[in-house]
N, C-alpha and C. Protein backbone atom coordinates (compact mmCIF):
# COMPACT_ATOMS: atom_id res chain seq x y z
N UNK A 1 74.39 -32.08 31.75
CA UNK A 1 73.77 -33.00 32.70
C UNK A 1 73.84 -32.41 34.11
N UNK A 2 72.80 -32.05 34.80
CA UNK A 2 72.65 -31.89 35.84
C UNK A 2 73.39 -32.81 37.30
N UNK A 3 74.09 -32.09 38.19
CA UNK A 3 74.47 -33.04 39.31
C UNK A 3 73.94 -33.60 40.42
N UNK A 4 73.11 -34.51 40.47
CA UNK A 4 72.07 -34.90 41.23
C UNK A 4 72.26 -34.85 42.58
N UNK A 5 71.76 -34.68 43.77
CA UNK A 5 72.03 -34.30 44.87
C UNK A 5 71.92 -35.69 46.02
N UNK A 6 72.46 -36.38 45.93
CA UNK A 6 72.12 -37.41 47.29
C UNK A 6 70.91 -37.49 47.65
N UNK A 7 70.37 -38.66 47.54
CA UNK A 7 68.53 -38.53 48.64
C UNK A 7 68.70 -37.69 50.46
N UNK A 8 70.01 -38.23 50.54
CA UNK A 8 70.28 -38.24 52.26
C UNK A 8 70.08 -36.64 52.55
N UNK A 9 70.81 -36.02 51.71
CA UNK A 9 71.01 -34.72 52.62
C UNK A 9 70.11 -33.59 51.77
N UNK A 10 68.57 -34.35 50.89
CA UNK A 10 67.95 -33.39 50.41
C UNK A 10 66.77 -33.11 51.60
N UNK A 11 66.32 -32.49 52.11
CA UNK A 11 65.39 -31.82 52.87
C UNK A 11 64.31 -32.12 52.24
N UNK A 12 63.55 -32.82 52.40
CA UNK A 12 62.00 -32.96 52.09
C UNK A 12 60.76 -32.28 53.52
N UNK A 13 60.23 -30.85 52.89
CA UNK A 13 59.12 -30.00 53.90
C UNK A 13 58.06 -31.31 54.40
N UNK A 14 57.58 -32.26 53.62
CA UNK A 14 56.54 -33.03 54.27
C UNK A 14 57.49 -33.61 55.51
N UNK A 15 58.56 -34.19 55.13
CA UNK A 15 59.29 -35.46 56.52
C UNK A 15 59.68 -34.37 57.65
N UNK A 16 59.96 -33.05 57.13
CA UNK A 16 60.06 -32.14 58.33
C UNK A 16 58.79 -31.93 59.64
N UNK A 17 57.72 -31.66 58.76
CA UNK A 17 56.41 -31.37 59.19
C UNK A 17 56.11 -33.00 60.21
N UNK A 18 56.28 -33.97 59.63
CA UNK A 18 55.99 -34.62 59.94
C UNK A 18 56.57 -35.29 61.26
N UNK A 19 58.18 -35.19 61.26
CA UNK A 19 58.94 -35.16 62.25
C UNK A 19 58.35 -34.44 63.59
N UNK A 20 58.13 -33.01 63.53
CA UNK A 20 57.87 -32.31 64.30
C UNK A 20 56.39 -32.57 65.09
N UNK A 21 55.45 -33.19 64.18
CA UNK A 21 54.22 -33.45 64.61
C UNK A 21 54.29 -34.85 65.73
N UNK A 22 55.56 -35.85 65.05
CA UNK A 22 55.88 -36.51 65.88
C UNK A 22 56.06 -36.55 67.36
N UNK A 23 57.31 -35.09 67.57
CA UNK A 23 57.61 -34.57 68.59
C UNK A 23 56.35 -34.30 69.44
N UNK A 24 55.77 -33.79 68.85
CA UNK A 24 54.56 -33.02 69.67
C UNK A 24 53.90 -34.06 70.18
N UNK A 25 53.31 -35.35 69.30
CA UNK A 25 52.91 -36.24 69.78
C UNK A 25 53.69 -36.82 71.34
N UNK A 26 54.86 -36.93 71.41
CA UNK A 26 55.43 -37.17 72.31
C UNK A 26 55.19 -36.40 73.37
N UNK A 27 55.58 -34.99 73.09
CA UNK A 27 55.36 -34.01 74.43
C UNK A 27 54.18 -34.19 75.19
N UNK A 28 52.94 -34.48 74.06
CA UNK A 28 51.30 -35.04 74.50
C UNK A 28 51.23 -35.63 75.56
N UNK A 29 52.05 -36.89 75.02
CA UNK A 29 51.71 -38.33 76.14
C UNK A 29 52.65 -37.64 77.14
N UNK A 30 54.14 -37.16 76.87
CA UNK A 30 54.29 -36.58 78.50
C UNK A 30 53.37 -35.72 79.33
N UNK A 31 52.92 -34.69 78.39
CA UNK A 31 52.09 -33.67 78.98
C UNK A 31 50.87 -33.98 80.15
N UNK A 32 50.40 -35.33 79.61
CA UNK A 32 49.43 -36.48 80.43
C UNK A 32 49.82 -36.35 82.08
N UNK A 33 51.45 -36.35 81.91
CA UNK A 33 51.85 -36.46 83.27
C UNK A 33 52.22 -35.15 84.10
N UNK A 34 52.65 -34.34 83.33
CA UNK A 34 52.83 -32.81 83.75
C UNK A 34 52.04 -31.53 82.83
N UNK A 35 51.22 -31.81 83.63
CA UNK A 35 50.01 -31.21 82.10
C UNK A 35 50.16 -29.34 82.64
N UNK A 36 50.63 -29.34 83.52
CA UNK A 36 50.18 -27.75 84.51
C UNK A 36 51.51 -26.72 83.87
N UNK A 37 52.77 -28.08 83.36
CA UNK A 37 54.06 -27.41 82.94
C UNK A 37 53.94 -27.86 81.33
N UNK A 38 53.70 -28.80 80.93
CA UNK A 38 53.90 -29.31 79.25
C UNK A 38 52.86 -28.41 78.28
N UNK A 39 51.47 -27.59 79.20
CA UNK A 39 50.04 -26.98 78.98
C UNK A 39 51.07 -25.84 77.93
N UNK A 40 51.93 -25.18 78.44
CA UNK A 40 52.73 -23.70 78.18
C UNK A 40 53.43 -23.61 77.00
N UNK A 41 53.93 -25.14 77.22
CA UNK A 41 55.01 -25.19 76.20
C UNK A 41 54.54 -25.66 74.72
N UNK A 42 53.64 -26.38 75.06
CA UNK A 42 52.88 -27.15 73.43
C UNK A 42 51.96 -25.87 73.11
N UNK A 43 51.08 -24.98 73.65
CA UNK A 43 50.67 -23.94 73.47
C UNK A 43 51.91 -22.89 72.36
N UNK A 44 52.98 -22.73 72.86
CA UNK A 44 54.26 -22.11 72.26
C UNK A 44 54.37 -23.44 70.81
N UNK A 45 54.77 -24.32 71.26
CA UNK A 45 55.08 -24.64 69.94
C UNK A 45 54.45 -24.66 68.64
N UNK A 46 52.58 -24.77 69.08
CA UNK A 46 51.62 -24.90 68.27
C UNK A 46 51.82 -23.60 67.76
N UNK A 47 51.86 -22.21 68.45
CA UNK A 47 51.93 -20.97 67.68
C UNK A 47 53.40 -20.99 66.64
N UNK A 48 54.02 -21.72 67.31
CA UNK A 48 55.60 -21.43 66.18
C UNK A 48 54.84 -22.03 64.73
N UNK A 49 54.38 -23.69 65.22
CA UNK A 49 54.32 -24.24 64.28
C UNK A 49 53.26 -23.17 62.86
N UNK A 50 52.71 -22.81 63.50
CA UNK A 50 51.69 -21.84 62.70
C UNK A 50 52.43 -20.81 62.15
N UNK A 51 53.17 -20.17 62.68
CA UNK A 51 53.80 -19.01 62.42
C UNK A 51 54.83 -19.90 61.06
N UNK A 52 55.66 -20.65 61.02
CA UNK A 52 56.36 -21.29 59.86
C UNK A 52 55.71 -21.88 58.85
N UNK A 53 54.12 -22.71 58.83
CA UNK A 53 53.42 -22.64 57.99
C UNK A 53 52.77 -21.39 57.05
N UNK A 54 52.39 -20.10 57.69
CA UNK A 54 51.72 -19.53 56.95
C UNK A 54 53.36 -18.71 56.66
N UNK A 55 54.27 -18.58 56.98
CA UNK A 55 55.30 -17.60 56.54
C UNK A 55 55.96 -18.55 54.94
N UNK A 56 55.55 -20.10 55.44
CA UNK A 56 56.08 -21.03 53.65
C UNK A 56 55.07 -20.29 52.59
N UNK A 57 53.51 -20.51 53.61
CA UNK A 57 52.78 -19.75 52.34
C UNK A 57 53.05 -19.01 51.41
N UNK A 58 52.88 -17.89 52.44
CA UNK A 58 53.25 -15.97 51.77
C UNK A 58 54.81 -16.24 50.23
């Protein structure tokens, strides 16, 4: 019999993805207000985010 792992501390990739898209959403509506400094940084994160999607791919 297999030892089943807790729901809590299993990592599910969708609630990750999704978390993070959250974030971003947030940085957005700040960005509204400091768009000249938040422009740089969501630019950076969008490339991370890309860069960890196609590296799950491969």
């Amino acid at each position: 019999m297999k030892k089943a792992m807790p729901v809590d501390f299993v990592i599910d990739y969708s609630g990750v993805v999704i978390l993070i898209f959250f974030c971003l959403f947030i940085r957005l509506k700040v960005g509204f207000r400091y768009p000249e400094i938040e422009d740089e940084k969501i630019k950076g994160y969008v490339a991370q985010l890309k860069k960890i999607y196609y590296n799950k791919k491969l």
